[in-house]
N, C-alpha and C. Protein backbone atom coordinates (compact mmCIF):
# COMPACT_ATOMS: atom_id res chain seq x y z
N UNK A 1 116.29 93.50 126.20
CA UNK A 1 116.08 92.22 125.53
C UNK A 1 116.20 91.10 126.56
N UNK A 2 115.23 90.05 126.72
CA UNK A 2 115.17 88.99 127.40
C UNK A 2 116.21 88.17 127.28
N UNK A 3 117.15 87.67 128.38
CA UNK A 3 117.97 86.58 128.10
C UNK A 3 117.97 85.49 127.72
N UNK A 4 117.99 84.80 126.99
CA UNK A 4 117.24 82.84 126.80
C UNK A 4 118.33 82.20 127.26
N UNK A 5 118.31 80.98 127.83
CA UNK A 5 119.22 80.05 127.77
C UNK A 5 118.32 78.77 127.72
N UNK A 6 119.25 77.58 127.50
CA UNK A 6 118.93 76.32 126.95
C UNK A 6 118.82 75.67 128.37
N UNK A 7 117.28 75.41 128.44
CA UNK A 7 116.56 74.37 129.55
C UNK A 7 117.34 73.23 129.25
N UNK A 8 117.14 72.48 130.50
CA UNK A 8 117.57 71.14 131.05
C UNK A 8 116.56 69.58 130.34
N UNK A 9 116.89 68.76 130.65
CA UNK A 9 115.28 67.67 130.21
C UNK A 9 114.56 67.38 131.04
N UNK A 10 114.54 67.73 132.56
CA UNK A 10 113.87 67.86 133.42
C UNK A 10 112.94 67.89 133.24
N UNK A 11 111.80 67.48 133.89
CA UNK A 11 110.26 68.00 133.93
C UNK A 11 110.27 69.50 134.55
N UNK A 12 109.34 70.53 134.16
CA UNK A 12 109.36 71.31 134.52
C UNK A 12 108.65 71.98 136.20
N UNK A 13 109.46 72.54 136.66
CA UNK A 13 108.61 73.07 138.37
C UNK A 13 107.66 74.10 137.97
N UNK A 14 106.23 73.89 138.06
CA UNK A 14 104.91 74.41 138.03
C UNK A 14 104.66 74.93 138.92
N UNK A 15 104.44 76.47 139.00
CA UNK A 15 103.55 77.18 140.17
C UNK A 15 102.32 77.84 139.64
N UNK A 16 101.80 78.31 140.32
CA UNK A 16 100.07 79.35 140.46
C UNK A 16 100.33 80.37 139.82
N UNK A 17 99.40 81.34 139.98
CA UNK A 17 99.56 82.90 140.14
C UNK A 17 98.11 83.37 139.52
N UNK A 18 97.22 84.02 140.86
CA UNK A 18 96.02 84.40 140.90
C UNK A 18 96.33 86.04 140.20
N UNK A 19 95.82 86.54 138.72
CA UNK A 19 95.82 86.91 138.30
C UNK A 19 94.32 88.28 138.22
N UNK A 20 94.71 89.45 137.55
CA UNK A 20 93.40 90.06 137.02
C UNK A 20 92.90 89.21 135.80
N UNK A 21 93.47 88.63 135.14
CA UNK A 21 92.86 88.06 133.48
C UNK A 21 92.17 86.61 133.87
N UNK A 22 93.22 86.24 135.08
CA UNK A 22 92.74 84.64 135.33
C UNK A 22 93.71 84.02 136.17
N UNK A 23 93.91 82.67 136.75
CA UNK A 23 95.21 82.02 136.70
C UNK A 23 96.22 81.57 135.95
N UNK A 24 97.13 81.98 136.12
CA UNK A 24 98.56 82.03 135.75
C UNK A 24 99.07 80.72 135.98
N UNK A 25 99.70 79.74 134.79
CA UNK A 25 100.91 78.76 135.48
C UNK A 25 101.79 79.13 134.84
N UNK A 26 103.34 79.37 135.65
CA UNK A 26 104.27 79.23 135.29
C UNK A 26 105.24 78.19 135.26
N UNK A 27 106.23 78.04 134.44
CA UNK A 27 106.50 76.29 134.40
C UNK A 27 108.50 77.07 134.12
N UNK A 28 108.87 76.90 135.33
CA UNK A 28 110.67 76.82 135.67
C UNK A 28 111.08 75.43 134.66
N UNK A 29 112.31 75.93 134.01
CA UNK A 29 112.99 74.15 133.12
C UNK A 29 114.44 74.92 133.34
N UNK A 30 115.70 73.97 134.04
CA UNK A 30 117.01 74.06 133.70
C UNK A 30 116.72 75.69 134.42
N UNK A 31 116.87 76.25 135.18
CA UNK A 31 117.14 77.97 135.15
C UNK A 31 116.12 78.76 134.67
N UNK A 32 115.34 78.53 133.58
CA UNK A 32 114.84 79.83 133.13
C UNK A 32 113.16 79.40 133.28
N UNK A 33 112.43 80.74 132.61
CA UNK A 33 110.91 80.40 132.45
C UNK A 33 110.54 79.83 131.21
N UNK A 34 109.90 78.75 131.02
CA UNK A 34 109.77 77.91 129.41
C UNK A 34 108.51 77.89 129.05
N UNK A 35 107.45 78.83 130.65
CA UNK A 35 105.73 78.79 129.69
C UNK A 35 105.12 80.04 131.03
N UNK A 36 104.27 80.63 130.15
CA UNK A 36 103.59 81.35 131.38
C UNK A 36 102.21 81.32 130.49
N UNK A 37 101.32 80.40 130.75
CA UNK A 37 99.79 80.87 130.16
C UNK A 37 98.80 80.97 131.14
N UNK A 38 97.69 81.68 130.75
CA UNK A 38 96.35 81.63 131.44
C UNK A 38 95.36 80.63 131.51
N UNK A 39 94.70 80.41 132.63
CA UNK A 39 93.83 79.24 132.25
C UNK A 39 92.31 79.42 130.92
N UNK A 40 92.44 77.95 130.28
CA UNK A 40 91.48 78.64 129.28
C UNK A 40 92.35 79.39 127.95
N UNK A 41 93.33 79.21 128.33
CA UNK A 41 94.41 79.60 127.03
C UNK A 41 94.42 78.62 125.85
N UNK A 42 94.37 78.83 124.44
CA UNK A 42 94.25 78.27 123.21
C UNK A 42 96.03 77.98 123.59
N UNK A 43 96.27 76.87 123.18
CA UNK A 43 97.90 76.17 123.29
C UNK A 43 98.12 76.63 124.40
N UNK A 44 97.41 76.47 125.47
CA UNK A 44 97.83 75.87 126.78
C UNK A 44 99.20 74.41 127.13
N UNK A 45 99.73 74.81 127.67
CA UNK A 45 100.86 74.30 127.86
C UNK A 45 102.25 73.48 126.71
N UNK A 46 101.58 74.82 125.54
CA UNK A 46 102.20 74.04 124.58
C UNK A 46 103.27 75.42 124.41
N UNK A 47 104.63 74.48 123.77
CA UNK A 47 104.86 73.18 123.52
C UNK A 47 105.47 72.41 124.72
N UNK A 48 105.51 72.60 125.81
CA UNK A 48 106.19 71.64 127.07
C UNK A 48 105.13 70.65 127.19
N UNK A 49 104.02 70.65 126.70
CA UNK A 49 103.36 69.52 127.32
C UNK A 49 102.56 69.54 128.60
N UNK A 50 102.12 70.50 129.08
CA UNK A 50 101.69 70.86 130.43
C UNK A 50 100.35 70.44 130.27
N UNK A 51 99.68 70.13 131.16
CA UNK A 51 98.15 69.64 130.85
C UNK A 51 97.32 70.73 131.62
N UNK A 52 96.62 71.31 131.69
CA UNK A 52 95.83 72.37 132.40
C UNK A 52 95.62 71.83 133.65
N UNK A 53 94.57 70.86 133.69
CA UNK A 53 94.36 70.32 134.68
C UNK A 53 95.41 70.11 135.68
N UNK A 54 96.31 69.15 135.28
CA UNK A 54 97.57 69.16 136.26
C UNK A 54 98.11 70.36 136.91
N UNK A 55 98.19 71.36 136.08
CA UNK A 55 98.65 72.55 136.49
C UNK A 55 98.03 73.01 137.76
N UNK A 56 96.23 73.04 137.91
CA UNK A 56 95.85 73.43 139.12
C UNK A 56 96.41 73.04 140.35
N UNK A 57 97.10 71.80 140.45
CA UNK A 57 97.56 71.69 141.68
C UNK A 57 98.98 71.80 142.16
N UNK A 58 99.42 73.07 140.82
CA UNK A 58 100.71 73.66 141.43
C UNK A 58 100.81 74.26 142.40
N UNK A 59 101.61 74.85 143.29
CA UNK A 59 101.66 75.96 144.33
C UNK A 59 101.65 77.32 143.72
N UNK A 60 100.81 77.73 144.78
CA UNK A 60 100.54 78.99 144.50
C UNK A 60 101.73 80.30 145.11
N UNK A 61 102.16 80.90 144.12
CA UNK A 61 102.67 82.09 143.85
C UNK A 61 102.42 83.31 144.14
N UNK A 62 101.26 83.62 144.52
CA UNK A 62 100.55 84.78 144.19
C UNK A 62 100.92 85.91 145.47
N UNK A 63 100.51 85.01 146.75
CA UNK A 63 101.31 86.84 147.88
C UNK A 63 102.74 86.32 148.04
N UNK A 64 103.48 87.63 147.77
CA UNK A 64 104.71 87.79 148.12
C UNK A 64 104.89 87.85 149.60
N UNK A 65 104.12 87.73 150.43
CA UNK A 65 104.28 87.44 151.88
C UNK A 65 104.56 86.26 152.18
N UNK A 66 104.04 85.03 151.39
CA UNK A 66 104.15 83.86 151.57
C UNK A 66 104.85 83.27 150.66
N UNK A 67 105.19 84.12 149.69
CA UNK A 67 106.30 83.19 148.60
C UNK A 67 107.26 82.60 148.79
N UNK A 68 108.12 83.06 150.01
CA UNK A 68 109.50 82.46 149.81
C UNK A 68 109.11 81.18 150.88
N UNK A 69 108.12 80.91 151.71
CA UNK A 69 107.66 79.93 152.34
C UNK A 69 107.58 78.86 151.59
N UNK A 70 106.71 79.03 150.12
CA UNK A 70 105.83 77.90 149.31
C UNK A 70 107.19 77.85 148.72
N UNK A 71 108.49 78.34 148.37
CA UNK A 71 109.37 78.15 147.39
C UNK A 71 110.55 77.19 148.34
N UNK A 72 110.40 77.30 149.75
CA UNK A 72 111.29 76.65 150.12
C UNK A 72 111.19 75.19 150.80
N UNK A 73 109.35 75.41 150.50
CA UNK A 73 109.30 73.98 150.94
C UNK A 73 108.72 73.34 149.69
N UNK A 74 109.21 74.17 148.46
CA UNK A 74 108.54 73.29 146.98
C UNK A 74 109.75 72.04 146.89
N UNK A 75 110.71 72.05 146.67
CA UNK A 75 112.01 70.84 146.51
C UNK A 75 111.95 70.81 145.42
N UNK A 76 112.46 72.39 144.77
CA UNK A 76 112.56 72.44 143.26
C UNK A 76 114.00 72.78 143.24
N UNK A 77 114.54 72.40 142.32
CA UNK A 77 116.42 72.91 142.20
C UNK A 77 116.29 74.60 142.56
N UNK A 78 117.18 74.81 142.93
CA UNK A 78 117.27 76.19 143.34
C UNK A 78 117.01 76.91 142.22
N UNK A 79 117.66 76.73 141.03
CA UNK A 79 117.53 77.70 139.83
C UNK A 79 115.76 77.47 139.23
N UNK A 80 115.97 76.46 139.41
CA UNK A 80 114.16 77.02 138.77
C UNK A 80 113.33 77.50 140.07
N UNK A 81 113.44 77.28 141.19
CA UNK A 81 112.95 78.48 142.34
C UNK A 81 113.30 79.60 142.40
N UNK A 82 114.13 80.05 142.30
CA UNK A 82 114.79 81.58 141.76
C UNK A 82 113.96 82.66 140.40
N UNK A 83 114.18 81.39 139.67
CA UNK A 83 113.08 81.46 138.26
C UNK A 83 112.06 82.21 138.33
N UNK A 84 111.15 80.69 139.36
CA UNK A 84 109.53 81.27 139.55
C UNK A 84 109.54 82.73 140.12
N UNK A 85 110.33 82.49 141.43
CA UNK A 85 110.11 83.68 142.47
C UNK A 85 110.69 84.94 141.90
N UNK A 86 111.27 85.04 140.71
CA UNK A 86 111.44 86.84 139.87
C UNK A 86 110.23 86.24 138.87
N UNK A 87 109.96 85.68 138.47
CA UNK A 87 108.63 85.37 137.63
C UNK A 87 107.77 86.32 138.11
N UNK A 88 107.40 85.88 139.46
CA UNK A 88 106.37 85.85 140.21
C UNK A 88 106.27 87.51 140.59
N UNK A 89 107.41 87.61 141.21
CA UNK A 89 107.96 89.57 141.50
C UNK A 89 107.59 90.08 140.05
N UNK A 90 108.06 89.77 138.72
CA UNK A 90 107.74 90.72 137.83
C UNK A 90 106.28 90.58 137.23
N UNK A 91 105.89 89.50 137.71
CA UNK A 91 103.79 90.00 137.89
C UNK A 91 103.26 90.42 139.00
N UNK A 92 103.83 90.73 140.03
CA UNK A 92 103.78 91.47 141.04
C UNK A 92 103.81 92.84 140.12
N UNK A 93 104.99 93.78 139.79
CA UNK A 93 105.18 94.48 139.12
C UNK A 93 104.38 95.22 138.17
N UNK A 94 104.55 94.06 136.87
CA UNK A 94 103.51 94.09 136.09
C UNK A 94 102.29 94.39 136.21
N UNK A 95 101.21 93.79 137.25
CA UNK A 95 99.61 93.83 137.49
C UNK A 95 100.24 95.47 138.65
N UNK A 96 100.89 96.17 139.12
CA UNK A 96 100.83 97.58 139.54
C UNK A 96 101.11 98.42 138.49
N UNK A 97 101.13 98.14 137.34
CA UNK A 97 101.59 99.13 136.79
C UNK A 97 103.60 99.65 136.72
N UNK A 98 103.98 98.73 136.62
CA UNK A 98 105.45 99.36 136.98
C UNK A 98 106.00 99.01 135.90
N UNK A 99 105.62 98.62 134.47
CA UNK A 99 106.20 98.23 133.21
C UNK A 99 107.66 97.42 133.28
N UNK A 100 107.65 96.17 134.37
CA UNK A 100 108.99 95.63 134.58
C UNK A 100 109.90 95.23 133.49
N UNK A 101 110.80 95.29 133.62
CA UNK A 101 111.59 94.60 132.26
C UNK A 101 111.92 92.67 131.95
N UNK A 102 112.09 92.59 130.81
CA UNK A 102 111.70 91.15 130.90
C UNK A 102 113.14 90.56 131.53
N UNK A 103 113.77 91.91 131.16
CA UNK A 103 115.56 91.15 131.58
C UNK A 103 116.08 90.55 132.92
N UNK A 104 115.04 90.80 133.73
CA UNK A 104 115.27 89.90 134.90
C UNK A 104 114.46 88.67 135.55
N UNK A 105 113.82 87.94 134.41
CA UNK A 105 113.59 86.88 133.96
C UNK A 105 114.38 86.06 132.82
N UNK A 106 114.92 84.94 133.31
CA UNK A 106 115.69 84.13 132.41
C UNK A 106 114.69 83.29 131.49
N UNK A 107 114.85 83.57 130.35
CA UNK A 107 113.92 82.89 128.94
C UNK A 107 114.12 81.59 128.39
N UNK A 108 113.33 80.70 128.14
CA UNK A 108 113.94 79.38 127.32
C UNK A 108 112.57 78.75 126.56
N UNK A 109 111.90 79.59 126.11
CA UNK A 109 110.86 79.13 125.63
C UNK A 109 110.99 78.33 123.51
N UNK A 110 110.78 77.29 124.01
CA UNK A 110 110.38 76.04 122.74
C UNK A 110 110.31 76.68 121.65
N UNK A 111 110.77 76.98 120.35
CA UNK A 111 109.96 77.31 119.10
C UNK A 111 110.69 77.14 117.87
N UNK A 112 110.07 77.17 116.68
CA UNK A 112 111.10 77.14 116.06
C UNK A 112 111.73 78.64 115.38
N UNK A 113 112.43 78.45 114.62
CA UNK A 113 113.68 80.14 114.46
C UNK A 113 112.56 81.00 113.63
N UNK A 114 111.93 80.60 113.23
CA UNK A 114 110.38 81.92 112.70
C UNK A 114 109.82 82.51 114.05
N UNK A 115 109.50 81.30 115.06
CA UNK A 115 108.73 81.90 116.02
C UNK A 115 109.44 82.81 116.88
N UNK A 116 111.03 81.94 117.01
CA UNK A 116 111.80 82.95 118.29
C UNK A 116 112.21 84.62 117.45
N UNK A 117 112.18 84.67 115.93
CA UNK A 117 112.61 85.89 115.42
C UNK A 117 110.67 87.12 115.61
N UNK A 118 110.00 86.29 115.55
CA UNK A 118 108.57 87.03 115.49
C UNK A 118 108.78 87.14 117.06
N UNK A 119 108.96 86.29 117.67
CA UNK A 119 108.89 86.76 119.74
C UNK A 119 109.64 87.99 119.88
N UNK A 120 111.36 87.99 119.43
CA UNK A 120 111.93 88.95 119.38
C UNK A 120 111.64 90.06 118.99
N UNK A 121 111.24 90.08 117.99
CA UNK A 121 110.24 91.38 117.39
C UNK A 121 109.46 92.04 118.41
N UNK A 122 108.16 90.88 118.65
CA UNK A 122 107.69 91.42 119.89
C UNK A 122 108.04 92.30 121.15
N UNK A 123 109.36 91.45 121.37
CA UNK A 123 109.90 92.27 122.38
C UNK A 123 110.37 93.81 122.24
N UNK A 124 110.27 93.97 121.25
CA UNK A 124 110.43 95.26 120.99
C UNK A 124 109.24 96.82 121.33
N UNK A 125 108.26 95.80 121.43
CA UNK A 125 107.08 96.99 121.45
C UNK A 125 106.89 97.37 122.79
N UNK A 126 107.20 98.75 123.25
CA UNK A 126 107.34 99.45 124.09
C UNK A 126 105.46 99.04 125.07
N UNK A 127 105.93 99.16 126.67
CA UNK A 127 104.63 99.38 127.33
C UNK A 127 103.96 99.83 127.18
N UNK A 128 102.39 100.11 126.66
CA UNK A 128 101.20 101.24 126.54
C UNK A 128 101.30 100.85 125.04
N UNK A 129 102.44 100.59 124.45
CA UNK A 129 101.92 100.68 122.50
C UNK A 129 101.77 99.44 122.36
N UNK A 130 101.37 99.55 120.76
CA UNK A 130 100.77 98.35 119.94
C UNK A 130 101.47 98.79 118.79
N UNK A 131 101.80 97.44 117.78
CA UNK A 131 102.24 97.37 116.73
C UNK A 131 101.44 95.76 115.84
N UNK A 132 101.01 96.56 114.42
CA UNK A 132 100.60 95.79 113.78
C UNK A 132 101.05 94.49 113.32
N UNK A 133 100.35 93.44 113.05
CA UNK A 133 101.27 91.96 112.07
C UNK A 133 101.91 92.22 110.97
N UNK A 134 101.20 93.11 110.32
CA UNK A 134 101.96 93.88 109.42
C UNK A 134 103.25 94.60 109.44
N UNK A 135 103.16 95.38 110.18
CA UNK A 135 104.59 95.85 111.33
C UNK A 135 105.35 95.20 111.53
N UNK A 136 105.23 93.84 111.90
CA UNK A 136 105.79 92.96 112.57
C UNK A 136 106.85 91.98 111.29
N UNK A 137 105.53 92.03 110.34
CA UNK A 137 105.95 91.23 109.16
C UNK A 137 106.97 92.21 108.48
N UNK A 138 107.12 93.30 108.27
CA UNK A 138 108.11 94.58 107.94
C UNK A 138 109.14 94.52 108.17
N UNK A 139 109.25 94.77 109.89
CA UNK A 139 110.46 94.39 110.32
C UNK A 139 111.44 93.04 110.31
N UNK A 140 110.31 91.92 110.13
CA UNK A 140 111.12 90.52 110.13
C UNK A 140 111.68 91.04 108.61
N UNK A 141 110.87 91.55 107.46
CA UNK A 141 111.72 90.54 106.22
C UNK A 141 112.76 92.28 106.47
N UNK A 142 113.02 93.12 106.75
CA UNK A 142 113.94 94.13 106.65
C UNK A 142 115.58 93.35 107.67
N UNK A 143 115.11 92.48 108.20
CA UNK A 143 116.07 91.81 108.79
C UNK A 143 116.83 90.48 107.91
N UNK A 144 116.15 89.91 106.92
CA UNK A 144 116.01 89.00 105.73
C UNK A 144 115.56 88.05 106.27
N UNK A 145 114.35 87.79 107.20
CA UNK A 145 113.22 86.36 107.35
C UNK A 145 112.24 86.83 106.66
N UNK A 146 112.12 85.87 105.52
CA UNK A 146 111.27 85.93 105.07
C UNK A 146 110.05 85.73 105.99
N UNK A 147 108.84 86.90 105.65
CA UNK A 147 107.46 86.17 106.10
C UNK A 147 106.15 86.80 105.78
N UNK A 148 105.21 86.34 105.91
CA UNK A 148 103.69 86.56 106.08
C UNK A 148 102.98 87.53 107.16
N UNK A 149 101.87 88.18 106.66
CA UNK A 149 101.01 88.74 108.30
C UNK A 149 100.77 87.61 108.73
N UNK A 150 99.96 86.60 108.10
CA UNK A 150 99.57 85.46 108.37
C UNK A 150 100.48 84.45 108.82
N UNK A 151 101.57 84.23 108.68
CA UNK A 151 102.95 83.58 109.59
C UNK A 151 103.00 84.03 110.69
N UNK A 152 103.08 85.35 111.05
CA UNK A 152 103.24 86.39 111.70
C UNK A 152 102.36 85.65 113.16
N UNK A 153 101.00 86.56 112.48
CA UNK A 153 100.05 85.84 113.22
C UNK A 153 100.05 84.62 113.80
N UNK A 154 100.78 83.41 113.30
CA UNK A 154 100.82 81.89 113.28
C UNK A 154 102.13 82.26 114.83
N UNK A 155 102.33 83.02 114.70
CA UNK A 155 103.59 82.76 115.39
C UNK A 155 103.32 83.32 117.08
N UNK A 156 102.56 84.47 116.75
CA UNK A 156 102.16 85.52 117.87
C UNK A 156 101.38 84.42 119.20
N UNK A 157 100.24 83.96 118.25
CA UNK A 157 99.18 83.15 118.77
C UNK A 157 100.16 81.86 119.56
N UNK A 158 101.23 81.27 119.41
CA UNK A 158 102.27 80.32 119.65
C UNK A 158 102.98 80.75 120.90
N UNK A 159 103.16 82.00 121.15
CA UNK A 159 103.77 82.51 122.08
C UNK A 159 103.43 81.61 123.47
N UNK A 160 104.71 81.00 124.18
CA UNK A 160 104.75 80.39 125.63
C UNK A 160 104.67 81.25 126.45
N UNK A 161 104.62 82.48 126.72
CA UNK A 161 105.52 83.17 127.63
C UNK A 161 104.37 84.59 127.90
N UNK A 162 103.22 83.96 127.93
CA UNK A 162 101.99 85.11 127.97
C UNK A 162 102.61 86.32 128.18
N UNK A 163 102.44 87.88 128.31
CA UNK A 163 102.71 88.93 129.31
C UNK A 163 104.21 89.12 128.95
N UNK A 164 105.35 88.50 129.52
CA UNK A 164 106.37 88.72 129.47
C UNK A 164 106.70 88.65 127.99
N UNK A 165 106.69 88.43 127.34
CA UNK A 165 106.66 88.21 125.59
C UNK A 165 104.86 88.71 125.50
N UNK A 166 105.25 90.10 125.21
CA UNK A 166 104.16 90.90 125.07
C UNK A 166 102.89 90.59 124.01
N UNK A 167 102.20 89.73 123.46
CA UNK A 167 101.54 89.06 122.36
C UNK A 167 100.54 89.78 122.16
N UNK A 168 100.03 90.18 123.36
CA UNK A 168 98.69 91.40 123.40
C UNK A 168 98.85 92.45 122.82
N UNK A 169 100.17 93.32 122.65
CA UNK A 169 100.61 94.40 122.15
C UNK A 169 100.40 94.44 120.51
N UNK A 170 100.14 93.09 119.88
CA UNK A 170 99.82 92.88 118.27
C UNK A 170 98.69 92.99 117.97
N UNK A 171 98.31 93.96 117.08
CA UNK A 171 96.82 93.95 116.90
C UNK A 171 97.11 93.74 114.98
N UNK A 172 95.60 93.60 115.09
CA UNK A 172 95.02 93.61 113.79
C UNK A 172 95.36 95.16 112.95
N UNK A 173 95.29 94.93 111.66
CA UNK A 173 95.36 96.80 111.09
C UNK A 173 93.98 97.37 111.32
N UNK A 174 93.07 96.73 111.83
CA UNK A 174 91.32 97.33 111.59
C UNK A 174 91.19 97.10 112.90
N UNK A 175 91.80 96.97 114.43
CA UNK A 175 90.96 96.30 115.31
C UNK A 175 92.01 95.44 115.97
N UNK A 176 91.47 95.23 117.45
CA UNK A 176 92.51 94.58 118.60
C UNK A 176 92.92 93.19 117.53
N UNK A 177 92.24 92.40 116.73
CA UNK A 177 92.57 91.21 116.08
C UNK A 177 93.02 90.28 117.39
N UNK A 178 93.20 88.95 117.09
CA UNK A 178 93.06 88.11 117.99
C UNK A 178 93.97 87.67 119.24
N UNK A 179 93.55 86.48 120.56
CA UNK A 179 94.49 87.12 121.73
C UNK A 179 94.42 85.06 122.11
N UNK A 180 95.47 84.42 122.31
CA UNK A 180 95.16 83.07 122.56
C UNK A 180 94.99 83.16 124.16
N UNK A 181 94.43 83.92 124.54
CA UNK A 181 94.18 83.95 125.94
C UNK A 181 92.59 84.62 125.92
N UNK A 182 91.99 85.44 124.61
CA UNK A 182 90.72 85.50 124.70
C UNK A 182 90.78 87.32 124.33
N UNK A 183 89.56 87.60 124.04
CA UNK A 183 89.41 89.50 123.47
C UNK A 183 89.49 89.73 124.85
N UNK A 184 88.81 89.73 126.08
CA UNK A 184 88.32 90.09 127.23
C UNK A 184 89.96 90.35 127.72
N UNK A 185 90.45 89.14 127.98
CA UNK A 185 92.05 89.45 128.08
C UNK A 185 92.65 90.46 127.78
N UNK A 186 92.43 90.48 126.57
CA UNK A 186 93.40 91.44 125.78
C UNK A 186 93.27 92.65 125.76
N UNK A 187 92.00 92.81 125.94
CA UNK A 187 91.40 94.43 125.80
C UNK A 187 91.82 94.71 127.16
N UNK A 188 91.55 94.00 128.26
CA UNK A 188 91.68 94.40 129.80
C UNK A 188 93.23 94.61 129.83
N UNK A 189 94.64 93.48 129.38
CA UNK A 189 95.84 94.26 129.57
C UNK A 189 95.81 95.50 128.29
N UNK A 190 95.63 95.54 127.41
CA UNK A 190 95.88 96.55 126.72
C UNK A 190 95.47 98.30 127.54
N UNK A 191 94.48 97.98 128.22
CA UNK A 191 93.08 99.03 129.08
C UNK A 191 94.52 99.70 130.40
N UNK A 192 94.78 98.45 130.53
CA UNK A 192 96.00 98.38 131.73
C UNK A 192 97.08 99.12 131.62
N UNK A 193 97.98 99.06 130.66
CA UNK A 193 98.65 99.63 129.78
C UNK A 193 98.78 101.16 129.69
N UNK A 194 97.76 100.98 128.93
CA UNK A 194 97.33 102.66 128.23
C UNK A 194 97.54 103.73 129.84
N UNK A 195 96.48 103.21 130.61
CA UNK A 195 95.80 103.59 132.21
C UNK A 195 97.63 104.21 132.79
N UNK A 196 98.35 102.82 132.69
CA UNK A 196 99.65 103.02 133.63
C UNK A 196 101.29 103.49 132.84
N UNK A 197 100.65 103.59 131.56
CA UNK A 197 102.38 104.03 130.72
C UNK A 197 102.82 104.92 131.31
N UNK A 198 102.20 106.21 131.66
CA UNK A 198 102.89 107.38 131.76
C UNK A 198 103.70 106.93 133.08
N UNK A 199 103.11 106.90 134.20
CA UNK A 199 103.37 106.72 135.69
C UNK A 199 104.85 105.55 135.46
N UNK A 200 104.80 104.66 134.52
CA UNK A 200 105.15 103.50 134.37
C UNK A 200 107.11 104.33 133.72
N UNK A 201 106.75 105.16 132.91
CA UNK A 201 108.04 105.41 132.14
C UNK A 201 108.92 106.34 132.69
């Protein structure tokens, strides 16, 4: 289970990360990670407020040869450099196939207590599987939140925290059903997944 703690009011430290799906910004607040989306993402930089555009001219993340270079001459508080740079290692990880755990990324992502109990949920669905809204909606009210597929859904699509808060792993009961990062996305990590569980577990 991912750790959360309570971000700072800081503006948040924005980096890169050249991706298979696309570019990656990740956005450090107070210690932890508070957004990881793709470019071209539906609620792009929401809810922190991040503007896409702005984002492009974060530093880039992407070789671990040069990371701790771009991190030490970013003049970001240490804890949100720390942040990015296991961010950054567990999509390193992640895009090989190594099913990293989210627990060594610190969490603080915006929502309200429907969304953080549907994220949590999420976090539950093992690398390589998928679990339905329906599923999802099961387990919330067996816990006593009340809810909807369609809440459900409302909530999935909301997700800050692309990848690391697994959102792709939710499908439809008939079909991948929808991805705020796009089908192409979704089908490609899901493709990813399937390809690397075994090696991965």
């Amino acid at each position: 289970m991912p750790i959360e703690i309570t971000p700072s009011s800081s503006d948040p430290a924005l980096a890169t990360y050249d991706s298979p799906i696309g570019r990656l910004t990740l956005a450090a607040q107070g210690g932890a990670l508070v957004g990881l989306w793709v470019a071209g993402q539906r609620f792009f930089g929401s809810p922190s407020g991040i503007d896409e555009a702005g984002a492009r001219s974060a530093l880039d993340l992407t070789s671990p040869d040069s990371r701790e270079a771009v991190l030490a001459e970013a003049g970001w508080a240490e804890a949100d450099a720390l942040t990015l740079s296991a961010s950054a290692a567990w999509l390193d990880g992640y895009f090989a196939g190594e099913a990293p755990s989210p627990a060594c990324v610190p969490l603080a992502p915006a929502g309200t207590d429907f969304q953080r109990h549907v994220w949590e949920a999420m976090d539950a669905i093992p690398y390589g599987a998928t679990r339905t809204y329906g599923y999802l909606t099961a387990v919330l009210r067996d816990a006593g939140v009340p809810a909807s597929a369609q809440a459900v859904g409302g909530a999935v699509g909301r997700n800050p925290l692309l990848l690391i808060r697994p959102c792709h792993r939710v499908v439809a009961a008939d079909g991948p059903g929808g991805y705020a990062a796009g089908s192409g996305a979704k089908a490609w990590l899901l493709a990813h997944e399937a390809a690397t569980a075994s090696s991965a577990s």
